[in-house]
C-alpha atoms as a PDB file:
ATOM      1  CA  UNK A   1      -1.533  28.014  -5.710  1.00  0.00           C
ATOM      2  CA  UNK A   2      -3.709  26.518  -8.516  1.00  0.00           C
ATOM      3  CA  UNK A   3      -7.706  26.669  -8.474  1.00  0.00           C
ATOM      4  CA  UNK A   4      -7.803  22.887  -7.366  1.00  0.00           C
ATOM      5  CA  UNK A   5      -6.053  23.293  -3.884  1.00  0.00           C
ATOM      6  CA  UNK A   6      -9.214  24.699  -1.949  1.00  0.00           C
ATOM      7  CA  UNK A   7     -11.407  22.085  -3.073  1.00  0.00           C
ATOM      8  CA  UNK A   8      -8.354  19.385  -2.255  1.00  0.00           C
ATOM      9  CA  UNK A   9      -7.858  20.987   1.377  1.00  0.00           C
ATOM     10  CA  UNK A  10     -11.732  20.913   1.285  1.00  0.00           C
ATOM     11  CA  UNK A  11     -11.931  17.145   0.923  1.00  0.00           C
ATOM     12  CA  UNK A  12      -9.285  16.272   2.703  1.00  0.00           C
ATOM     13  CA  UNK A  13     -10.701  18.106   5.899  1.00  0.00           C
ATOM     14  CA  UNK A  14     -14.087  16.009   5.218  1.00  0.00           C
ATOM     15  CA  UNK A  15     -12.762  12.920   4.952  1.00  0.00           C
ATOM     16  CA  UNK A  16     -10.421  13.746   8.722  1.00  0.00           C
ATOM     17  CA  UNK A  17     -14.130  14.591  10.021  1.00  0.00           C
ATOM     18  CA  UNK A  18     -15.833  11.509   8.485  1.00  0.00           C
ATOM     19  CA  UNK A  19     -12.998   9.295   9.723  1.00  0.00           C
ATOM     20  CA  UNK A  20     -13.363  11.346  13.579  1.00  0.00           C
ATOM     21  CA  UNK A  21     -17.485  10.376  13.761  1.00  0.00           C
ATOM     22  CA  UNK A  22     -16.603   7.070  12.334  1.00  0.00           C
ATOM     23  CA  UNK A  23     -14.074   6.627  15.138  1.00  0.00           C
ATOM     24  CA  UNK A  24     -16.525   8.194  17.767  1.00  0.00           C
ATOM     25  CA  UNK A  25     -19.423   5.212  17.033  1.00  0.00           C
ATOM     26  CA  UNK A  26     -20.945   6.716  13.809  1.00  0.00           C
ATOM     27  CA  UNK A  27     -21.516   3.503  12.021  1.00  0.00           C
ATOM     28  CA  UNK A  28     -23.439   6.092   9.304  1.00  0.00           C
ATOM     29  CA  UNK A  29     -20.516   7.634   7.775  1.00  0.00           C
ATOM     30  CA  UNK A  30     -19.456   4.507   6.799  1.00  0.00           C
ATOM     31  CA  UNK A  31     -20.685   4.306   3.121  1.00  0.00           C
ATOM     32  CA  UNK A  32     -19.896   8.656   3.216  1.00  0.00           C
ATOM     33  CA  UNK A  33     -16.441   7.886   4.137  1.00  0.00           C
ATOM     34  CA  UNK A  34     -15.440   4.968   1.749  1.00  0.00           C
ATOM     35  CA  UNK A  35     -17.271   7.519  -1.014  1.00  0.00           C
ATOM     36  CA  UNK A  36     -15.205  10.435  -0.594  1.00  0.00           C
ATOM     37  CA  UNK A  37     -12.164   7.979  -0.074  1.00  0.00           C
ATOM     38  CA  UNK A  38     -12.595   5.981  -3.279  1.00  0.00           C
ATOM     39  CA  UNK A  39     -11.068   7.522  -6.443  1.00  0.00           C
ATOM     40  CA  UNK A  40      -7.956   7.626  -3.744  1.00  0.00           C
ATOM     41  CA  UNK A  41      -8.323   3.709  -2.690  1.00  0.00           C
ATOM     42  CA  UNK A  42      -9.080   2.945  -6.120  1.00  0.00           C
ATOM     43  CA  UNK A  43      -5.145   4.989  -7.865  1.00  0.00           C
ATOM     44  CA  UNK A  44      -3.970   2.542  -4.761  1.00  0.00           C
ATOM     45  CA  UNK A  45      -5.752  -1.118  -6.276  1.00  0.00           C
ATOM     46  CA  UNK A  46      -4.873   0.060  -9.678  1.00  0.00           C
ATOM     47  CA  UNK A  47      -1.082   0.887  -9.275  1.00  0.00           C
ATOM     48  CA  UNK A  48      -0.994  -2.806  -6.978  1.00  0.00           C
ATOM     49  CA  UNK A  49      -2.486  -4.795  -9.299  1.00  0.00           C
ATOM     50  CA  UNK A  50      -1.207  -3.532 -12.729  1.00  0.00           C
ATOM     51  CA  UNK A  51       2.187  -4.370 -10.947  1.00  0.00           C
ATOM     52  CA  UNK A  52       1.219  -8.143 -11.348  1.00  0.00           C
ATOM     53  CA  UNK A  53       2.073  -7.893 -15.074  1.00  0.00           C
ATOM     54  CA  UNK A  54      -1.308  -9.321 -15.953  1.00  0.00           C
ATOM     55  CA  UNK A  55      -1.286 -12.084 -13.732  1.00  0.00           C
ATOM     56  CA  UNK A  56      -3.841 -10.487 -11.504  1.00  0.00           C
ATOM     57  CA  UNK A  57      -6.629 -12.445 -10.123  1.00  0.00           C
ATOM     58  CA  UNK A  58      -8.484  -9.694  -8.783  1.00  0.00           C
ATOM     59  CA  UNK A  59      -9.558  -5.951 -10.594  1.00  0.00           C
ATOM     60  CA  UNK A  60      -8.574  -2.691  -8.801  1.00  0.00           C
ATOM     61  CA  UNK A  61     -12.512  -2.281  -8.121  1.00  0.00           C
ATOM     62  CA  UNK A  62     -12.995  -5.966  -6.288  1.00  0.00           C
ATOM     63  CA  UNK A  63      -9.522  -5.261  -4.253  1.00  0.00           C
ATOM     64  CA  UNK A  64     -10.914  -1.620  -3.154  1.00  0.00           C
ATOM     65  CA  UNK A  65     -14.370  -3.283  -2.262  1.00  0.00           C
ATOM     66  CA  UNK A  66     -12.622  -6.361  -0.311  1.00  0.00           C
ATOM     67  CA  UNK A  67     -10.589  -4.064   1.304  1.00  0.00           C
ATOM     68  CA  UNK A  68     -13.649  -2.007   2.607  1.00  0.00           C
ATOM     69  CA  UNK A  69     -14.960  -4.905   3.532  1.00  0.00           C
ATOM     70  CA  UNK A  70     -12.156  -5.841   6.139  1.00  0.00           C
ATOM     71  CA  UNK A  71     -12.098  -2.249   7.593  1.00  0.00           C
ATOM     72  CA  UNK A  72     -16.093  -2.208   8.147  1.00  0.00           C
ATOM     73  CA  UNK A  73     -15.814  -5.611  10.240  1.00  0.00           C
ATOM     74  CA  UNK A  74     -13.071  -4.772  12.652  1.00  0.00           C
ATOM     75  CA  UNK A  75     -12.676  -1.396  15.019  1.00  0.00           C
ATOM     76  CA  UNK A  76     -10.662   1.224  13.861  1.00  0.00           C
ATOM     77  CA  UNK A  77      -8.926   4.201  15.270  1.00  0.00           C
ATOM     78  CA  UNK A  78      -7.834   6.046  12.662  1.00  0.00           C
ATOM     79  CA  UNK A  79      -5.410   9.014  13.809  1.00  0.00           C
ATOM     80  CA  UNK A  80      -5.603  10.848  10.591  1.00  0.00           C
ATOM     81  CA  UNK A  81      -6.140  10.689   6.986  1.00  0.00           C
ATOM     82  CA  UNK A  82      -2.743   9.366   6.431  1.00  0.00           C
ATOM     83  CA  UNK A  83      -3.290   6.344   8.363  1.00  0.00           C
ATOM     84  CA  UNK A  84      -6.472   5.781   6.816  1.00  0.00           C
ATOM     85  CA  UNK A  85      -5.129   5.013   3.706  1.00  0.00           C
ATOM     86  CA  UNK A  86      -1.786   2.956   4.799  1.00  0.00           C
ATOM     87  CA  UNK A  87      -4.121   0.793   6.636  1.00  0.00           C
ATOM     88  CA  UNK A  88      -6.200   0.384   3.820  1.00  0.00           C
ATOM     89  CA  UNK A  89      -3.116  -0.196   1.621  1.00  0.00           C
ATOM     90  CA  UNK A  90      -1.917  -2.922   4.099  1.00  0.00           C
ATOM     91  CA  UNK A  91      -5.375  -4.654   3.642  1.00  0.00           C
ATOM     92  CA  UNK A  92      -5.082  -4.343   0.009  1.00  0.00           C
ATOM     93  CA  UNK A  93      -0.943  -5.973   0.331  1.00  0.00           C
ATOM     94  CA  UNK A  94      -2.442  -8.615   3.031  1.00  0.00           C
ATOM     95  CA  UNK A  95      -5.282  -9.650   0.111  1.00  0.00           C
ATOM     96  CA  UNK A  96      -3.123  -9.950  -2.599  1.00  0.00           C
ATOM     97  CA  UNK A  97      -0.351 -11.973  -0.923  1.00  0.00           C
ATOM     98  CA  UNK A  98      -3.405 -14.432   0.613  1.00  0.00           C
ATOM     99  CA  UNK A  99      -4.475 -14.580  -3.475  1.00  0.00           C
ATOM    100  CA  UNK A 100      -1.050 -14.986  -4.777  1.00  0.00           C
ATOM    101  CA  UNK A 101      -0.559 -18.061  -2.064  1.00  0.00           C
ATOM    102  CA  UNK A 102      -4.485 -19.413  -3.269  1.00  0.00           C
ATOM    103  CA  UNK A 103      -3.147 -19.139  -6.717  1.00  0.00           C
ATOM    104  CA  UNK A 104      -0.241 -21.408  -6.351  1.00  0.00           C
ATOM    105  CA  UNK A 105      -1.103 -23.457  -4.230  1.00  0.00           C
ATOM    106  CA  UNK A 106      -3.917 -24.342  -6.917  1.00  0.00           C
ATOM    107  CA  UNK A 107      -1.153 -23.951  -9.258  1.00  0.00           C
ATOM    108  CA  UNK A 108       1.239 -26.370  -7.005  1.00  0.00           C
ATOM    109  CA  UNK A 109       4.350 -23.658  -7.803  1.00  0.00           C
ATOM    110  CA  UNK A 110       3.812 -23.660 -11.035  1.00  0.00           C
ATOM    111  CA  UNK A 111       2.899 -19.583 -12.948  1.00  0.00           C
ATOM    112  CA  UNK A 112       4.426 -17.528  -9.757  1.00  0.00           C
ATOM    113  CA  UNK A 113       2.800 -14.143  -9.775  1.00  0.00           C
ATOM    114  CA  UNK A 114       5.101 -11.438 -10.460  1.00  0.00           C
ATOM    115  CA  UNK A 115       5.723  -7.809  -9.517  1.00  0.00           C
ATOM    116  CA  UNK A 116       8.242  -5.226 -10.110  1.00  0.00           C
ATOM    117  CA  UNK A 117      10.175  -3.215  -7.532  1.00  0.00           C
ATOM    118  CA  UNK A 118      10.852  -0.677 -10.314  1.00  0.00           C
ATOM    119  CA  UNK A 119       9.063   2.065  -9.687  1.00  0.00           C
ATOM    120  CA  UNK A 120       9.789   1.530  -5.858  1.00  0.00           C
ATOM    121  CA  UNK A 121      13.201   4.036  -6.359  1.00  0.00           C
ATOM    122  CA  UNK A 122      13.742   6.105  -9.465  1.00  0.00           C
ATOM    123  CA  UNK A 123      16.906   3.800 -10.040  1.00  0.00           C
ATOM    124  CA  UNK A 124      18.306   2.617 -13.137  1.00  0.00           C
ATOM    125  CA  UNK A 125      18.131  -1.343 -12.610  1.00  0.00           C
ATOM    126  CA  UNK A 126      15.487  -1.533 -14.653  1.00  0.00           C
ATOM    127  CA  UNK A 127      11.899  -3.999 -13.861  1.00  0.00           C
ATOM    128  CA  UNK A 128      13.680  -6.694 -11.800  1.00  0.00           C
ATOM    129  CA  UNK A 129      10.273  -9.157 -11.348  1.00  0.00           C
ATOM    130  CA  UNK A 130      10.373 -10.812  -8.259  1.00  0.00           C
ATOM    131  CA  UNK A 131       7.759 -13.307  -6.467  1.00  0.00           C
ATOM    132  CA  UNK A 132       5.097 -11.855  -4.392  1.00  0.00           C
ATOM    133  CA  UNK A 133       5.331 -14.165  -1.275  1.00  0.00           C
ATOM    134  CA  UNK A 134       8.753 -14.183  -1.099  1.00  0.00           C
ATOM    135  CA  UNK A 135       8.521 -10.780  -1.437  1.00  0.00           C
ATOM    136  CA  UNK A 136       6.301 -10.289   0.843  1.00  0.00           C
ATOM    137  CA  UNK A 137       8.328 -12.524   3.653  1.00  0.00           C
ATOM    138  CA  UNK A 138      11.904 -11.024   2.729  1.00  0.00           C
ATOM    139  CA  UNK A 139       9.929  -7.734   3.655  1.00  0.00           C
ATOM    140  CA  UNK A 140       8.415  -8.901   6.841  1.00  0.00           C
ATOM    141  CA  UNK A 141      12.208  -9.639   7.609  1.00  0.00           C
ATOM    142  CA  UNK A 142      12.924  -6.322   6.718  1.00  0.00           C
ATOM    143  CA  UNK A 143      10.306  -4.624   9.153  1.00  0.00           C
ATOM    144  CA  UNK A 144      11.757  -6.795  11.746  1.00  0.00           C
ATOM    145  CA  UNK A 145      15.077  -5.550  10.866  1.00  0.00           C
ATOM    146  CA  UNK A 146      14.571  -1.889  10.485  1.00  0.00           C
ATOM    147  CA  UNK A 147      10.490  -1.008  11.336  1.00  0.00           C
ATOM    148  CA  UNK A 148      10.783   2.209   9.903  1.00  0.00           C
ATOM    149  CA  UNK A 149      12.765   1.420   6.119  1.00  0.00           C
ATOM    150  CA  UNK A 150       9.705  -1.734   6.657  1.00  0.00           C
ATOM    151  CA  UNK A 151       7.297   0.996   6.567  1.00  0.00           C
ATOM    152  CA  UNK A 152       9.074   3.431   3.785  1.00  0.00           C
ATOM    153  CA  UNK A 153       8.592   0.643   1.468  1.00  0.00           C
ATOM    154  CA  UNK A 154       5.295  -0.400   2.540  1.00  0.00           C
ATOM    155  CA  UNK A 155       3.660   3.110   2.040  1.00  0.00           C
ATOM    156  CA  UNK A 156       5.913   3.595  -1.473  1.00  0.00           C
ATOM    157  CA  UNK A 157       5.252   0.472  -3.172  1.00  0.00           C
ATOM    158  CA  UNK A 158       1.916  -0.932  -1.638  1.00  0.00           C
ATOM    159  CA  UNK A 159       0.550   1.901  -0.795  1.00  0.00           C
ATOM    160  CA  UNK A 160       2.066   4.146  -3.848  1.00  0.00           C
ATOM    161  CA  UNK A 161       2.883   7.369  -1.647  1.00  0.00           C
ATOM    162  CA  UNK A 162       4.609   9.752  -3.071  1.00  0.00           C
ATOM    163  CA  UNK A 163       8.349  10.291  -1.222  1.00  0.00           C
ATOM    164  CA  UNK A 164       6.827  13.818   0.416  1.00  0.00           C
ATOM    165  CA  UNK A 165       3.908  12.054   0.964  1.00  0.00           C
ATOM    166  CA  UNK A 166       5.537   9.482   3.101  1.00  0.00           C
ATOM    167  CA  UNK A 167       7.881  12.047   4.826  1.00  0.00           C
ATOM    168  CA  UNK A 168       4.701  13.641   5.772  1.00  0.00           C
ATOM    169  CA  UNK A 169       3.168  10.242   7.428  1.00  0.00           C
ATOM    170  CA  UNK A 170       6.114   9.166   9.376  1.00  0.00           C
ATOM    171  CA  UNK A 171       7.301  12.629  10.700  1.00  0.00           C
ATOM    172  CA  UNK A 172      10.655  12.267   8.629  1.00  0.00           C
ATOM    173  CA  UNK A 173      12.408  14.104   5.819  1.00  0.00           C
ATOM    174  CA  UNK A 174      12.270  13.522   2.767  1.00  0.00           C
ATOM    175  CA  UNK A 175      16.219  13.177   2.116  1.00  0.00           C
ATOM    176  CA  UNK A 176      15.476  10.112   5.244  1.00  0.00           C
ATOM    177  CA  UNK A 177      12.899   8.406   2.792  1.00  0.00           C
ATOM    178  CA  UNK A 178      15.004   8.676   0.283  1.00  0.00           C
ATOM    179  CA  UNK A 179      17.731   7.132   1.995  1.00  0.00           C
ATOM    180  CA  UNK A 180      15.795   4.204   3.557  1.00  0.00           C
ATOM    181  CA  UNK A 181      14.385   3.506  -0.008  1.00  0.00           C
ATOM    182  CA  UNK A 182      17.406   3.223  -1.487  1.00  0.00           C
ATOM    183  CA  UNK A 183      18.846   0.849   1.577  1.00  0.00           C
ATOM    184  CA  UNK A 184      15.215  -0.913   1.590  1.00  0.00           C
ATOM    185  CA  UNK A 185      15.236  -1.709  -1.968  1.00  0.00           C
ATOM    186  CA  UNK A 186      19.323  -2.992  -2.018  1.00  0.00           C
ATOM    187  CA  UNK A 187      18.440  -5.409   0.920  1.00  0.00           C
ATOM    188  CA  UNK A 188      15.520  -6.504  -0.388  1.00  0.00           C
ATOM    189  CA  UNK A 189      16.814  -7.168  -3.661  1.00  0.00           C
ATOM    190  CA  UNK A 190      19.912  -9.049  -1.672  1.00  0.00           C
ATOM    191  CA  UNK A 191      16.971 -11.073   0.077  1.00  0.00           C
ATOM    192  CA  UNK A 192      15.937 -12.466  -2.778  1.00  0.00           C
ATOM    193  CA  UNK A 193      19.139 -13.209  -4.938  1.00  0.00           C
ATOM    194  CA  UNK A 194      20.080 -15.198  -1.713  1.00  0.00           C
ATOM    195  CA  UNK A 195      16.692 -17.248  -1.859  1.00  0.00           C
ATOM    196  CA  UNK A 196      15.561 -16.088   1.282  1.00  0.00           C
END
């Protein structure tokens, strides 16, 4: 146990109680909660956008604060800390696929953002760069396919959880995660060789 774990289980037992009153009609904790949830939100925004190989129309900060944004305008009920932060990492992939469709359609097709499904699985293939909206619809055919390897990638890729991390949030094991990574990736990358 190293001297940073109490102060780790400290915060993370604030931020469950901040996202409890929150839940119970504390409108207050707001601005607390997003605070003690930002240096986390913001390793998210960074890892999603520097996989757009510079094409990024928004900064890590702006996709963290637009993010917020959505969260504070709708109800949430927030089970845990966990979900938390894949709900705000499927606001953050819901923003950047609505940018990446802005972007060309003011581009008419032409620049196509890219990404990498690289550091999705430790795997050898190397930085296969693939379009973000087809991405994003060969893996809403995924979900519909298999929810659960839908949500594996989700919280890897979008949401950068570690493997244990994600084990942890769907009530799997890790040797599971693994597996549905691996069979997640494959298909996906399948999905888009075939064009769809």
């Amino acid at each position: 146990m190293n001297a940073e774990e109490p102060s780790h289980i400290a915060a993370n037992s604030d931020l469950t109680r901040l996202l409890r009153e929150w839940r119970d009609g504390d409108g207050q904790v707001f601005s607390a909660l997003i605070e003690q949830a930002y240096p986390a939100l913001k390793r998210i925004a960074v890892r999603r956008v520097g996989n757009q190989n510079g094409s990024a129309t928004l900064s890590p900060t702006e996709l963290v604060h637009e993010s917020a944004l959505g969260i504070m305008q709708s109800p949430m009920d927030f089970a845990n800390r966990a979900h938390f932060f894949a709900t705000m990492s499927l606001a953050m992939r819901s923003i950047l696929v609505d940018h990446a469709r802005a972007r060309a359609a003011d581009k008419r097709g032409g620049g196509d953002l890219q990404i990498s499904l690289s550091r999705v699985d430790a795997g050898d293939e190397g930085g296969l760069a693939v379009d973000l909206l087809a991405l994003e619809q060969a893996l809403e055919r995924l979900e519909m396919l298999d929810p659960r390897c839908g949500q594996v990638m989700h919280l890897a890729y979008f949401g950068g959880l570690q493997q244990e991390e994600i084990a942890a949030v769907l009530g799997i094991s890790v040797p599971t995660v693994k597996r549905d990574l691996r069979f997640a990736r494959a298909w996906l990358l399948k999905a888009m060789n075939d064009g769809g």
